[in-house]
C-alpha atoms as a PDB file:
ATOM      1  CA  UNK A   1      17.747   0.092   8.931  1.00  0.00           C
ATOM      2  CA  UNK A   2      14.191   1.014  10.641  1.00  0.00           C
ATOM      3  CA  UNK A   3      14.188   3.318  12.892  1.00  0.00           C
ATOM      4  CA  UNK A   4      12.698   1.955  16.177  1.00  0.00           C
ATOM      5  CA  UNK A   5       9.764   2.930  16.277  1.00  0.00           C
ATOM      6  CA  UNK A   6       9.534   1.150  13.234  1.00  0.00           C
ATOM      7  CA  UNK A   7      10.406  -1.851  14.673  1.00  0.00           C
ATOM      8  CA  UNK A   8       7.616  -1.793  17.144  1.00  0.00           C
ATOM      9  CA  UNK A   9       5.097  -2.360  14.170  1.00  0.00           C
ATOM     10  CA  UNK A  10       6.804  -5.432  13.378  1.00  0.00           C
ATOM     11  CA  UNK A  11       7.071  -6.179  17.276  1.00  0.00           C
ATOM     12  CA  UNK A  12       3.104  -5.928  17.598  1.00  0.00           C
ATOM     13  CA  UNK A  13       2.181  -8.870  14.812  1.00  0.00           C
ATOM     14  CA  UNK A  14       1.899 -12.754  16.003  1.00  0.00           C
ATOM     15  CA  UNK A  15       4.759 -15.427  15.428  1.00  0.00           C
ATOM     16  CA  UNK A  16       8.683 -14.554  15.019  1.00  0.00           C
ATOM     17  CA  UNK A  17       9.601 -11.654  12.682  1.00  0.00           C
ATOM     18  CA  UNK A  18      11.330 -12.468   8.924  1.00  0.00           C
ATOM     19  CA  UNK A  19      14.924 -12.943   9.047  1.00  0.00           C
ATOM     20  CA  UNK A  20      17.014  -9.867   7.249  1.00  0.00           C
ATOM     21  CA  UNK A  21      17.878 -13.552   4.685  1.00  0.00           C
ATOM     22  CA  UNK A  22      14.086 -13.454   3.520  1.00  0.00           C
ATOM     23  CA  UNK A  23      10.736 -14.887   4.170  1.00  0.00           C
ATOM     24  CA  UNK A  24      11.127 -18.268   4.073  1.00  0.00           C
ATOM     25  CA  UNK A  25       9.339 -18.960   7.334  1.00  0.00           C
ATOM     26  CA  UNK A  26       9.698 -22.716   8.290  1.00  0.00           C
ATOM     27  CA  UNK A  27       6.821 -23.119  10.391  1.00  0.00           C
ATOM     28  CA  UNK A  28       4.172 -26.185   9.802  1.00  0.00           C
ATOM     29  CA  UNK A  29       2.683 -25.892   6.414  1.00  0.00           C
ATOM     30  CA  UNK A  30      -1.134 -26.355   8.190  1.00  0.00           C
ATOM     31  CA  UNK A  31      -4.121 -24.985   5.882  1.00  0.00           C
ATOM     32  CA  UNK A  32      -6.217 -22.839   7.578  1.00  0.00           C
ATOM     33  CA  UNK A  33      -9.779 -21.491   6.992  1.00  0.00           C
ATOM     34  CA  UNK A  34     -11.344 -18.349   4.653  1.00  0.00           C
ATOM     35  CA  UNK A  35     -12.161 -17.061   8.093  1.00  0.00           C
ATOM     36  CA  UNK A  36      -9.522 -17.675  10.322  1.00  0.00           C
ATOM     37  CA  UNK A  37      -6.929 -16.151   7.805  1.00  0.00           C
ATOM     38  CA  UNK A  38      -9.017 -12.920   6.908  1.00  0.00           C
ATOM     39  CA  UNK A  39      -9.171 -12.405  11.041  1.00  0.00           C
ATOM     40  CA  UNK A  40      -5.535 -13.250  11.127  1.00  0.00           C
ATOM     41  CA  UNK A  41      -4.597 -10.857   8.310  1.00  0.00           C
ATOM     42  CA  UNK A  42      -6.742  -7.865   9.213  1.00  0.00           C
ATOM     43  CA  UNK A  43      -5.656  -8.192  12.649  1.00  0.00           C
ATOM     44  CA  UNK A  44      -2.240  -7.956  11.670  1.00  0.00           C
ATOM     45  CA  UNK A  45      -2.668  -4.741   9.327  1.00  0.00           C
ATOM     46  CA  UNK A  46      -4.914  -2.996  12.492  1.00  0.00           C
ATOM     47  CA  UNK A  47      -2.483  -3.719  14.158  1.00  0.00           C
ATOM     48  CA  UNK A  48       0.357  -1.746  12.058  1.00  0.00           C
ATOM     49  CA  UNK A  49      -2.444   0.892  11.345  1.00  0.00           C
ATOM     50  CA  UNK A  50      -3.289   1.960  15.005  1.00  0.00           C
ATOM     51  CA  UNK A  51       0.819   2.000  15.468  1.00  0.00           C
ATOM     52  CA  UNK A  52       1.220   4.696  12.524  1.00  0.00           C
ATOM     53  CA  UNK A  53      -2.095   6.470  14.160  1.00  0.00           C
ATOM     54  CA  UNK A  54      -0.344   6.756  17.255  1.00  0.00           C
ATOM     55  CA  UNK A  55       3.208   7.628  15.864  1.00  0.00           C
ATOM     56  CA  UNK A  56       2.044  10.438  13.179  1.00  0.00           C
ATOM     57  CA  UNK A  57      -0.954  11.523  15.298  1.00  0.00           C
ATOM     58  CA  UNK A  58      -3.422  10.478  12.784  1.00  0.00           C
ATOM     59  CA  UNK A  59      -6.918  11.921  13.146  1.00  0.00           C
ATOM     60  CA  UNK A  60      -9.883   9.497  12.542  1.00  0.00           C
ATOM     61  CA  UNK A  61     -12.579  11.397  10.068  1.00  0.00           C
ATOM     62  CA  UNK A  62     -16.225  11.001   9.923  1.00  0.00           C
ATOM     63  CA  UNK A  63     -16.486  10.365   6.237  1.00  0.00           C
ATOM     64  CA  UNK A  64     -17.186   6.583   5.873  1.00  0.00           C
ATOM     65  CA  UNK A  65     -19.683   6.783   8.447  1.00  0.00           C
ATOM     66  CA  UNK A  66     -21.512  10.035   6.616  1.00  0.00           C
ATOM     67  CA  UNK A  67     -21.557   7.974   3.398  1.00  0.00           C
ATOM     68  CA  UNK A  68     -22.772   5.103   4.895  1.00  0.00           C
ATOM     69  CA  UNK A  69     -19.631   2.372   5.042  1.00  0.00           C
ATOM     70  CA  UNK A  70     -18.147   2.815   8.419  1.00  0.00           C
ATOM     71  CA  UNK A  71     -19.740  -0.746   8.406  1.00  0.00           C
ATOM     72  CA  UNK A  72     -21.844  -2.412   5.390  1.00  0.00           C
ATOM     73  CA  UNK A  73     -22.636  -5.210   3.922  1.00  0.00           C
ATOM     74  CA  UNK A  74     -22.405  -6.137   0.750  1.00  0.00           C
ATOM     75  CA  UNK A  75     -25.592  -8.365  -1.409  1.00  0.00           C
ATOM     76  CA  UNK A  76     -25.892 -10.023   2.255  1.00  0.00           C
ATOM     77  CA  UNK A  77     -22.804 -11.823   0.968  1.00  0.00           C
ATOM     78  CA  UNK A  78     -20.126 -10.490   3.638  1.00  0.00           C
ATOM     79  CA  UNK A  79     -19.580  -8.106   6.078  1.00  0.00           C
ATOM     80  CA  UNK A  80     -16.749  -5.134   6.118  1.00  0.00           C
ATOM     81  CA  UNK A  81     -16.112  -1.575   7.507  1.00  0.00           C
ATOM     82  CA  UNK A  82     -13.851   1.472   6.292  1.00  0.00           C
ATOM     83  CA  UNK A  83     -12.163   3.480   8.795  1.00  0.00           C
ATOM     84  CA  UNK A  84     -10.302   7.155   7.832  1.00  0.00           C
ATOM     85  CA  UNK A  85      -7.703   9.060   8.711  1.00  0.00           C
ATOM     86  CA  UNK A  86      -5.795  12.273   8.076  1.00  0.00           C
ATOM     87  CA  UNK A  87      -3.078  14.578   9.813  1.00  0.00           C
ATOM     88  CA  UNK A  88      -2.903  18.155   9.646  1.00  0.00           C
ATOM     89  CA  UNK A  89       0.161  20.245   9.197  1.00  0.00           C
ATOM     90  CA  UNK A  90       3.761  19.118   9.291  1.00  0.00           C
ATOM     91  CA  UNK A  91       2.866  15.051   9.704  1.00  0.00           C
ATOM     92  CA  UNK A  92       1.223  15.476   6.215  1.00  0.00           C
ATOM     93  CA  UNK A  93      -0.775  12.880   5.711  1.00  0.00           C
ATOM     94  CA  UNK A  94      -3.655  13.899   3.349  1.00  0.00           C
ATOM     95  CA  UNK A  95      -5.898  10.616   3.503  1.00  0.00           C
ATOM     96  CA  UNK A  96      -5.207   7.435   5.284  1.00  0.00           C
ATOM     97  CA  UNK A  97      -7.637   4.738   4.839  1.00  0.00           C
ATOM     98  CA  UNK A  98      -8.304   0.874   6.396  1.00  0.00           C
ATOM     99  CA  UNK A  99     -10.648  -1.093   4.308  1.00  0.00           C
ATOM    100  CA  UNK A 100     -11.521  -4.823   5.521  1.00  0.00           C
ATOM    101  CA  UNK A 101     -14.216  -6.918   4.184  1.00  0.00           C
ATOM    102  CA  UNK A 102     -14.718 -10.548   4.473  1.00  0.00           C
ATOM    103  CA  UNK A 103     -17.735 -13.677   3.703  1.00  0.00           C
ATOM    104  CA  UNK A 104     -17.595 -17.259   3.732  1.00  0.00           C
ATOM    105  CA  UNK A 105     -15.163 -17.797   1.008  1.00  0.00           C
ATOM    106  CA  UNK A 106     -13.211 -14.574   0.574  1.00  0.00           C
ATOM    107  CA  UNK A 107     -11.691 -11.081   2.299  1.00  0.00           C
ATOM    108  CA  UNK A 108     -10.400  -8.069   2.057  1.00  0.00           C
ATOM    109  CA  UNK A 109      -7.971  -5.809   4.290  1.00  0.00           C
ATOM    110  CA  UNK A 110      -6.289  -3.062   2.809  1.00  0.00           C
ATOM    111  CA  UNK A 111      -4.338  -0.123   4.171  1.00  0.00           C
ATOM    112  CA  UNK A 112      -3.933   2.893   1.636  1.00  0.00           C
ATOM    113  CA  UNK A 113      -1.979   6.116   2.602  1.00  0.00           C
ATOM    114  CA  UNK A 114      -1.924   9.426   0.318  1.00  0.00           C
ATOM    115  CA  UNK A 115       0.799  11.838   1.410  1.00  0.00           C
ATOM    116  CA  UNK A 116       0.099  15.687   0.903  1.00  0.00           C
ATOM    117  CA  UNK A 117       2.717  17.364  -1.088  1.00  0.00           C
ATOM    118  CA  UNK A 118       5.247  18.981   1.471  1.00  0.00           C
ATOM    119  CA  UNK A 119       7.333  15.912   1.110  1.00  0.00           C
ATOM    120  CA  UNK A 120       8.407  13.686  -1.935  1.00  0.00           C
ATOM    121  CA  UNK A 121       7.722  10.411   0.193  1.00  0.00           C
ATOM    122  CA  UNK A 122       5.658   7.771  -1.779  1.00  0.00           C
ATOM    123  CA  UNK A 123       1.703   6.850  -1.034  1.00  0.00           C
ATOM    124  CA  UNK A 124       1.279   3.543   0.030  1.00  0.00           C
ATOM    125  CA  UNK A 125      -0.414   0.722  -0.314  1.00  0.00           C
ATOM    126  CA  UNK A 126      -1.101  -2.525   1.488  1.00  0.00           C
ATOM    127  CA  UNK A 127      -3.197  -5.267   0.627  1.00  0.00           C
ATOM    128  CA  UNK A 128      -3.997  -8.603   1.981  1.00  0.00           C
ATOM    129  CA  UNK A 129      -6.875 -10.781   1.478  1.00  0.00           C
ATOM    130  CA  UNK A 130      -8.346 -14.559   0.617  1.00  0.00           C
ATOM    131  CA  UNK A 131     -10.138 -15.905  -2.618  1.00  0.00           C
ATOM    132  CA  UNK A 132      -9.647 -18.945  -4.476  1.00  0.00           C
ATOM    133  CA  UNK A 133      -8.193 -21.143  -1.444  1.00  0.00           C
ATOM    134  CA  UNK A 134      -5.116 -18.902  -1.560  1.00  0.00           C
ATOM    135  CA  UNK A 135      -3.934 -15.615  -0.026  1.00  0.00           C
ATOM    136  CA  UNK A 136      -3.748 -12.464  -2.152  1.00  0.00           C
ATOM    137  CA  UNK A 137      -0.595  -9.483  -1.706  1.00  0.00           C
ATOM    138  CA  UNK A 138      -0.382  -6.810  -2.937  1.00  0.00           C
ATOM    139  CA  UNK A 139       2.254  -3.897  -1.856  1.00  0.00           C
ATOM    140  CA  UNK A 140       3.196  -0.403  -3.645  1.00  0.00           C
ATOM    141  CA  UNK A 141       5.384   2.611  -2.580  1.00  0.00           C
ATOM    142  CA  UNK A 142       3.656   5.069  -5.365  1.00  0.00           C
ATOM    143  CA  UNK A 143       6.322   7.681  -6.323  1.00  0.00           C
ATOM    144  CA  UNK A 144       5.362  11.342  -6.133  1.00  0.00           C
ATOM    145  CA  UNK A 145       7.026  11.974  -9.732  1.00  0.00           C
ATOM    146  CA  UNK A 146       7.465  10.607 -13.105  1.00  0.00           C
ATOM    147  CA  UNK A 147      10.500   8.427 -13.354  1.00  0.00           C
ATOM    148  CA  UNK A 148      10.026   6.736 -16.143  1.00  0.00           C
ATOM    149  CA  UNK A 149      10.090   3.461 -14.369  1.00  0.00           C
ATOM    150  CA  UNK A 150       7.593   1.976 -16.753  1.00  0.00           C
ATOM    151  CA  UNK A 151      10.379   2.013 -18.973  1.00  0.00           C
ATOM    152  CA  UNK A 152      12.795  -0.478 -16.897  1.00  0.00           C
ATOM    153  CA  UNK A 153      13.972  -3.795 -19.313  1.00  0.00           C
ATOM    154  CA  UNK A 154      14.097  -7.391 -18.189  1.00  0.00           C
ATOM    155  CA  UNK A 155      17.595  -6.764 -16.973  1.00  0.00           C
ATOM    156  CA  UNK A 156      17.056  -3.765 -14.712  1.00  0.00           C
ATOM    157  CA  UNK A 157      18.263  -1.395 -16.654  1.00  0.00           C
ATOM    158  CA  UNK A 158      17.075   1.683 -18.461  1.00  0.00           C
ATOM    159  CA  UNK A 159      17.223   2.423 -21.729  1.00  0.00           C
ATOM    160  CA  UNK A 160      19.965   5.407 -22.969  1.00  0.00           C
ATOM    161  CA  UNK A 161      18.415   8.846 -22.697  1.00  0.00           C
ATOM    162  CA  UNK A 162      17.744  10.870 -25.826  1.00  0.00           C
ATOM    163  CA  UNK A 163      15.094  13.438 -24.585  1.00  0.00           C
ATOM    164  CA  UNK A 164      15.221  16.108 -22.132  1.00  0.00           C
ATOM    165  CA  UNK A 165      12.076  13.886 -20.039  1.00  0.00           C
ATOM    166  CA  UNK A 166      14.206  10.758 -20.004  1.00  0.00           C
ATOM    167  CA  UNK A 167      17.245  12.750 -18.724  1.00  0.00           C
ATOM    168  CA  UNK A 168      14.559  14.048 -16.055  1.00  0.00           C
ATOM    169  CA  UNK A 169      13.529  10.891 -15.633  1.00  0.00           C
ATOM    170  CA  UNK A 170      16.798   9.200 -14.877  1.00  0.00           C
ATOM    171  CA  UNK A 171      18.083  11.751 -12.583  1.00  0.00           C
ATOM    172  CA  UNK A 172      14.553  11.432 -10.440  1.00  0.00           C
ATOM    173  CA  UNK A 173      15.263   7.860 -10.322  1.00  0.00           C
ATOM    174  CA  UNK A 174      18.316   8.584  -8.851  1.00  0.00           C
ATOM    175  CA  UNK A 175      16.953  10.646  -6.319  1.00  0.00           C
ATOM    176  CA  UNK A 176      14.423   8.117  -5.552  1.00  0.00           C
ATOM    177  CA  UNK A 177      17.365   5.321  -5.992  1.00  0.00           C
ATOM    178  CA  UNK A 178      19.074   7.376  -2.612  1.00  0.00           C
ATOM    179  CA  UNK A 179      15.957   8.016  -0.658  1.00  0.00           C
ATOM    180  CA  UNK A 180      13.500   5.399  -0.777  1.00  0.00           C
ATOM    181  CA  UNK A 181      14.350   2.424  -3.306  1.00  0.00           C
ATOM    182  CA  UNK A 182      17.617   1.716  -1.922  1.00  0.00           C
ATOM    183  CA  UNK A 183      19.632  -1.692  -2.421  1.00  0.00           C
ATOM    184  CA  UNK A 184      18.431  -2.788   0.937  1.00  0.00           C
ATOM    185  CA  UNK A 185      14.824  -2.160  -0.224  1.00  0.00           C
ATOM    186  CA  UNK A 186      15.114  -3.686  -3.283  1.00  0.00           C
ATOM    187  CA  UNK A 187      16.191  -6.727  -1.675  1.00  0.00           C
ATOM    188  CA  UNK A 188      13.535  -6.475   1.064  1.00  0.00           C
ATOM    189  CA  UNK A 189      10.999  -7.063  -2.411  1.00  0.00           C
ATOM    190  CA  UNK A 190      12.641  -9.765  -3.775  1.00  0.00           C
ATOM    191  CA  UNK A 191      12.806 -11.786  -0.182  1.00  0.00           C
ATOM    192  CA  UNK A 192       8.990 -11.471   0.190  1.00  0.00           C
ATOM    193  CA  UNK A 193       8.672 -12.867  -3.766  1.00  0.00           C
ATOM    194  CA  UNK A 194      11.118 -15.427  -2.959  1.00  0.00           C
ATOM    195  CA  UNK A 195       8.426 -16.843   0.288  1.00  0.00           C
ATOM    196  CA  UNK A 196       7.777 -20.312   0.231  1.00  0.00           C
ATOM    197  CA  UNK A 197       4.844 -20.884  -2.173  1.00  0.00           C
ATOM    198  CA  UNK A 198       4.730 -17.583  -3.712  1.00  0.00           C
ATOM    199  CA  UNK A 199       3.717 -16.972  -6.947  1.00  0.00           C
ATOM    200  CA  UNK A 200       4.268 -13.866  -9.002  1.00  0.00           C
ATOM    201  CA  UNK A 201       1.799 -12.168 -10.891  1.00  0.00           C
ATOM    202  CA  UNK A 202       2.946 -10.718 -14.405  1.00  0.00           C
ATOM    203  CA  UNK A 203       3.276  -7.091 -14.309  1.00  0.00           C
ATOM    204  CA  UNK A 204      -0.024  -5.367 -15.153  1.00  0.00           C
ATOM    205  CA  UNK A 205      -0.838  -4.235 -18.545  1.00  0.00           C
ATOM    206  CA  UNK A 206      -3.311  -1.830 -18.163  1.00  0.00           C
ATOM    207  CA  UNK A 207      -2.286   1.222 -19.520  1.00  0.00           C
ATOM    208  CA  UNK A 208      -3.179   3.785 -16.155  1.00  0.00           C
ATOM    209  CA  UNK A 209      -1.509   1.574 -13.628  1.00  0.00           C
ATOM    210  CA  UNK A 210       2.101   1.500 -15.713  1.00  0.00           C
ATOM    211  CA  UNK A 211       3.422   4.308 -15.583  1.00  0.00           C
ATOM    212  CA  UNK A 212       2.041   4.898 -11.826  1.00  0.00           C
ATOM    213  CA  UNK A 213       3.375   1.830  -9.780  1.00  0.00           C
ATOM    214  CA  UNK A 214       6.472   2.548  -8.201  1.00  0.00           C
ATOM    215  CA  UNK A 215       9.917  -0.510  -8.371  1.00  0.00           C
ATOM    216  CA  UNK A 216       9.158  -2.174  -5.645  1.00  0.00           C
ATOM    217  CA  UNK A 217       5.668  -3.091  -6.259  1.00  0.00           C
ATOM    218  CA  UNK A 218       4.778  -7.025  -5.453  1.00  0.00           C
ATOM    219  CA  UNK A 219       1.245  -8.847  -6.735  1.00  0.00           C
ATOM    220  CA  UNK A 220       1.273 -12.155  -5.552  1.00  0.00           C
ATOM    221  CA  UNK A 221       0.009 -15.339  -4.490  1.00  0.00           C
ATOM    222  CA  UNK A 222       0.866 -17.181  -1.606  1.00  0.00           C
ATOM    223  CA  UNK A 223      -0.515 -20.856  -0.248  1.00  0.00           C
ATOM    224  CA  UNK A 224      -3.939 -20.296   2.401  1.00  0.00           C
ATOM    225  CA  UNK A 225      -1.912 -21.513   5.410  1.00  0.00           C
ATOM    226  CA  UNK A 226      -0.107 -20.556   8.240  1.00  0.00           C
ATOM    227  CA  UNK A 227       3.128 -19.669   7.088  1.00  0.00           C
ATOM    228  CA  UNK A 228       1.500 -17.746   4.116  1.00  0.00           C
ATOM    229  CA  UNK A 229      -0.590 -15.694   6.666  1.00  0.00           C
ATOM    230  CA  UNK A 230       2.523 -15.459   8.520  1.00  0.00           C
ATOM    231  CA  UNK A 231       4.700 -14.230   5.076  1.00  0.00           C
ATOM    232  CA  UNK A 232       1.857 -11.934   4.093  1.00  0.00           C
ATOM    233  CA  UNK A 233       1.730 -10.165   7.895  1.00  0.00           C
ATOM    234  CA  UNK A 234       5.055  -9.837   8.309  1.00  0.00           C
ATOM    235  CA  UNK A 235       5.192  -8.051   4.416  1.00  0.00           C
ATOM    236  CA  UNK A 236       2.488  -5.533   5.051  1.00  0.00           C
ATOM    237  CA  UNK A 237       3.763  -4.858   8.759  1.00  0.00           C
ATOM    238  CA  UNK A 238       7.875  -4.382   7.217  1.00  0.00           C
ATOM    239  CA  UNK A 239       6.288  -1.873   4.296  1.00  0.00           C
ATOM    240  CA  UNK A 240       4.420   0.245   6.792  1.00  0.00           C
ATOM    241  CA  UNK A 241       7.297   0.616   9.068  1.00  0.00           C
ATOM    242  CA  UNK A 242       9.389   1.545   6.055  1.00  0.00           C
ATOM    243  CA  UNK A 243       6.870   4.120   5.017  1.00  0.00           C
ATOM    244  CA  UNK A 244       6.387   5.379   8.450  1.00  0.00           C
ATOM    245  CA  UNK A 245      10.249   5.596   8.771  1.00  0.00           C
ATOM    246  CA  UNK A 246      10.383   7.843   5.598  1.00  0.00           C
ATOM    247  CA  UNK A 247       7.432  10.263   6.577  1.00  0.00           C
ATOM    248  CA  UNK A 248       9.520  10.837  10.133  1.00  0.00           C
ATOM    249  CA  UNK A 249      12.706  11.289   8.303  1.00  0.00           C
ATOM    250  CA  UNK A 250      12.258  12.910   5.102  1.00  0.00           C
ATOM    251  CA  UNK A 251      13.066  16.928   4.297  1.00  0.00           C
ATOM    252  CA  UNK A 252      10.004  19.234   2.895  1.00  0.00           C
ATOM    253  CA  UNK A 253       9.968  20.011  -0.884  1.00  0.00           C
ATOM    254  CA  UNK A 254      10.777  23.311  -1.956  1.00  0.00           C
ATOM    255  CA  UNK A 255       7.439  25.689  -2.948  1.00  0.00           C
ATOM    256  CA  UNK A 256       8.117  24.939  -6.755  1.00  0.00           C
ATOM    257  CA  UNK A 257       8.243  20.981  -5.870  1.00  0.00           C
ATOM    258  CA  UNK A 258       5.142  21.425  -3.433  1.00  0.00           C
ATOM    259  CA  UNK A 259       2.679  23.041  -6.700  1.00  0.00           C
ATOM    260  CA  UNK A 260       4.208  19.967  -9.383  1.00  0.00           C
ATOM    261  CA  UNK A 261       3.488  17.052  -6.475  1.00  0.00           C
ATOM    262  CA  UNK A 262       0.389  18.145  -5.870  1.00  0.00           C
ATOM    263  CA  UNK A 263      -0.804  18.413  -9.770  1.00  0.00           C
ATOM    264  CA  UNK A 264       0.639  15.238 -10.479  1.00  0.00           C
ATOM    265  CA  UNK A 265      -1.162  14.214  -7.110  1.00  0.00           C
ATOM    266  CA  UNK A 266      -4.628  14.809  -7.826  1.00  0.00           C
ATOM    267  CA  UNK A 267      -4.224  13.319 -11.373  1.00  0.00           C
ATOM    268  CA  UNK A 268      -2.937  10.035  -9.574  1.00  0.00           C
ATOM    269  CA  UNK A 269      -5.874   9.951  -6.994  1.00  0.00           C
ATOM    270  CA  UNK A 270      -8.301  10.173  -9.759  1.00  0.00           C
ATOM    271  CA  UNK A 271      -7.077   7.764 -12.095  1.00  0.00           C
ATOM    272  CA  UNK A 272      -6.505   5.031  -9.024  1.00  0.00           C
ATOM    273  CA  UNK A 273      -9.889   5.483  -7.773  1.00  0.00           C
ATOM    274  CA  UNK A 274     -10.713   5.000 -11.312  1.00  0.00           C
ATOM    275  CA  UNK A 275      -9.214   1.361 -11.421  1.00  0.00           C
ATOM    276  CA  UNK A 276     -10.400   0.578  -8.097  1.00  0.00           C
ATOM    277  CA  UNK A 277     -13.620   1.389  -8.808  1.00  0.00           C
ATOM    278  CA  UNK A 278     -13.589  -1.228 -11.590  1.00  0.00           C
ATOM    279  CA  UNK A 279     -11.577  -3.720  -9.520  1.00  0.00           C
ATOM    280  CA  UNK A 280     -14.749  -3.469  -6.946  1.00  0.00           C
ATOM    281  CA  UNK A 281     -17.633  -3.147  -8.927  1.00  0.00           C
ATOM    282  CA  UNK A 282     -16.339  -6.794 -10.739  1.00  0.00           C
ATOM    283  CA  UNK A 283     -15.666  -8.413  -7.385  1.00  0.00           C
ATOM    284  CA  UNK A 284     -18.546  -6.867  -5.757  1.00  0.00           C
ATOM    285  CA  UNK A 285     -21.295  -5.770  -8.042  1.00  0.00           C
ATOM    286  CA  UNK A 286     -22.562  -2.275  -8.216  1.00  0.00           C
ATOM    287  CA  UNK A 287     -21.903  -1.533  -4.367  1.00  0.00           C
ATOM    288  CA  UNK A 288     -18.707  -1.937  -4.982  1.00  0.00           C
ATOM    289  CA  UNK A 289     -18.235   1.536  -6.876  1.00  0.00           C
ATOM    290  CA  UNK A 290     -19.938   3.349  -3.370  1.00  0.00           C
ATOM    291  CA  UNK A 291     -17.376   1.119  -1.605  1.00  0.00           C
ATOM    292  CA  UNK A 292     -14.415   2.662  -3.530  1.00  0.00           C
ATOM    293  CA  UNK A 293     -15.368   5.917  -3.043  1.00  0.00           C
ATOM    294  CA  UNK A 294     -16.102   5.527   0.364  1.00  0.00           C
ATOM    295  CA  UNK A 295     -12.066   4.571   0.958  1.00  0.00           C
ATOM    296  CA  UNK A 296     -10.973   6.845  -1.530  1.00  0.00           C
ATOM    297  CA  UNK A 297     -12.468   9.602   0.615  1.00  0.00           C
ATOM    298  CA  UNK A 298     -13.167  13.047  -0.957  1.00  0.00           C
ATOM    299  CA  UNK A 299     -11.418  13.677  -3.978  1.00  0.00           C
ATOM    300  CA  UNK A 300     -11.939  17.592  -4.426  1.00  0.00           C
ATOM    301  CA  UNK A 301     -10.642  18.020  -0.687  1.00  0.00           C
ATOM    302  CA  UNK A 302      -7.812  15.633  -1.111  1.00  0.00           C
ATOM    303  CA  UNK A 303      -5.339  17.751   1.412  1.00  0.00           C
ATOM    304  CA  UNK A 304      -7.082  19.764   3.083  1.00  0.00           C
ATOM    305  CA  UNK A 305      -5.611  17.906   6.273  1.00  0.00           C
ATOM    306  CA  UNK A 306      -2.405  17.148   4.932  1.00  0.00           C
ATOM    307  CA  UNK A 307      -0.995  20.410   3.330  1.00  0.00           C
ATOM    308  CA  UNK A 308      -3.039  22.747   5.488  1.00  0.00           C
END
């Protein structure tokens, strides 16, 4: 269950929260515009953003505005801004960013969150956005450790052990199994795949994402209408309450734990900007690498908020 506060992300979206049965939202299947959605959907994740602000007394940094993207445009095609947070201390949030971009015929609006390394609590990531006359998702809970989870078979399960690292491995999952990827979790992902017009993406294949995405990552496609603004809001809003539960809730690491999290860390922040940086450039052209870095923030001073 959320805690309450959690609840009050959910409370602050449009329309009538998903049902604990799933996301099949039976409102009016009414297409909507490029525009109209990407306001709807940023809106929504602004709205679950300035909520976590407020509740782990975020503090808003200067850095996209110093590297020039606290608003840009991109080939004069669209329009977007980044916006950047961290927390010092105990909340231990190392680098929270909110990047939204959007032009006449697709958008952007993504919420990323990199935890410093007191606690074991997974980054996060949020994404919503429009292209192709339908309505992009995208949702991760990256875990702070390897747990092999690359390795999970068609049925769920996991292959027997015969190393010492896939002993390691399973027990981690275990750990993570009781903390974070619960039952109710895991059922919480398959209700939002289940949505009304959703369509699955095939895991990815590239080699650095893998091993790094956590079990309850989704990637998919819903129809460019109400309800699938609606599904998509509601999805983004739930996972940041969840995440925002577990930082409030969650026991610091031991000193040994703290120095492994935070190596494995800063390996993890490189390679994703890495990927993103490609994902960009593609979609955007050159600017696009500037734009990644810009919401990746600054690598080599990755917690200097959040483990200070």
């Amino acid at each position: 269950m959320f805690a309450p506060m959690a609840l009050h992300v959910l409370a602050l979206l449009p329309g009538s929260p998903p049902s604990r049965s799933g996301f099949r939202m039976r409102s009016p299947v009414l297409m909507t515009s490029t525009e109209s959605a990407a306001a709807a959907l940023s809106s929504a994740q602004a709205s679950a953003l300035d909520n976590v602000v407020s509740v782990l007394s975020l503090e808003e940094k200067g850095y996209p505005s110093e590297v020039g993207f606290d608003s840009f445009t991109l080939g004069g095609a669209g329009a977007g801004n980044v916006r950047a947070f961290d927390a010092p201390g105990k909340t231990n949030v190392a680098w929270c960013s909110k990047l939204d971009f959007v032009s006449a015929d697709q958008s952007l609006s993504r919420i990323t969150a990199w935890c410093g390394p007191l606690t074991d609590v997974p980054h996060l990531v949020v994404s919503t956005g429009v292209s192709g006359g339908g309505i992009d998702l995208s949702i991760d809970f990256r875990p702070r450790a390897d747990a092999g989870y690359e390795l999970r078979q068609p049925d769920g399960t996991y292959p027997e052990p015969t190393s010492r690292e896939a002993f390691m491995q399973g027990s981690t999952r275990v750990e993570y199994s009781k903390a974070f990827f619960t039952e109710e979790a895991t059922a919480w992902a398959a209700a939002v795949c289940a949505a009304e017009g959703a369509v699955v993406h095939p895991p990815s294949t590239d080699g650095r994402l893998i091993a790094l995405q956590g079990p309850l990552m989704l990637n998919l496609r819903l129809p460019l209408s109400d309800n699938g603004v609606n599904v998509a809001s509601h999805a983004c809003a739930s996972a940041v309450a969840r995440w925002v539960e577990w930082m409030q809730t969650t026991d610091e690491l031991n000193r040994l734990k703290v120095t492994t999290t935070y190596a494995r860390d800063t390996k993890l922040r490189a390679t994703l900007f890495g990927v993103d940086s490609e994902a960009l450039t593609a979609r955007f052209g050159e600017e696009g690498r500037s734009l990644a870095a810009a919401d990746a923030g600054p690598l080599d001073e990755a917690y200097v908020g959040g483990a200070s």
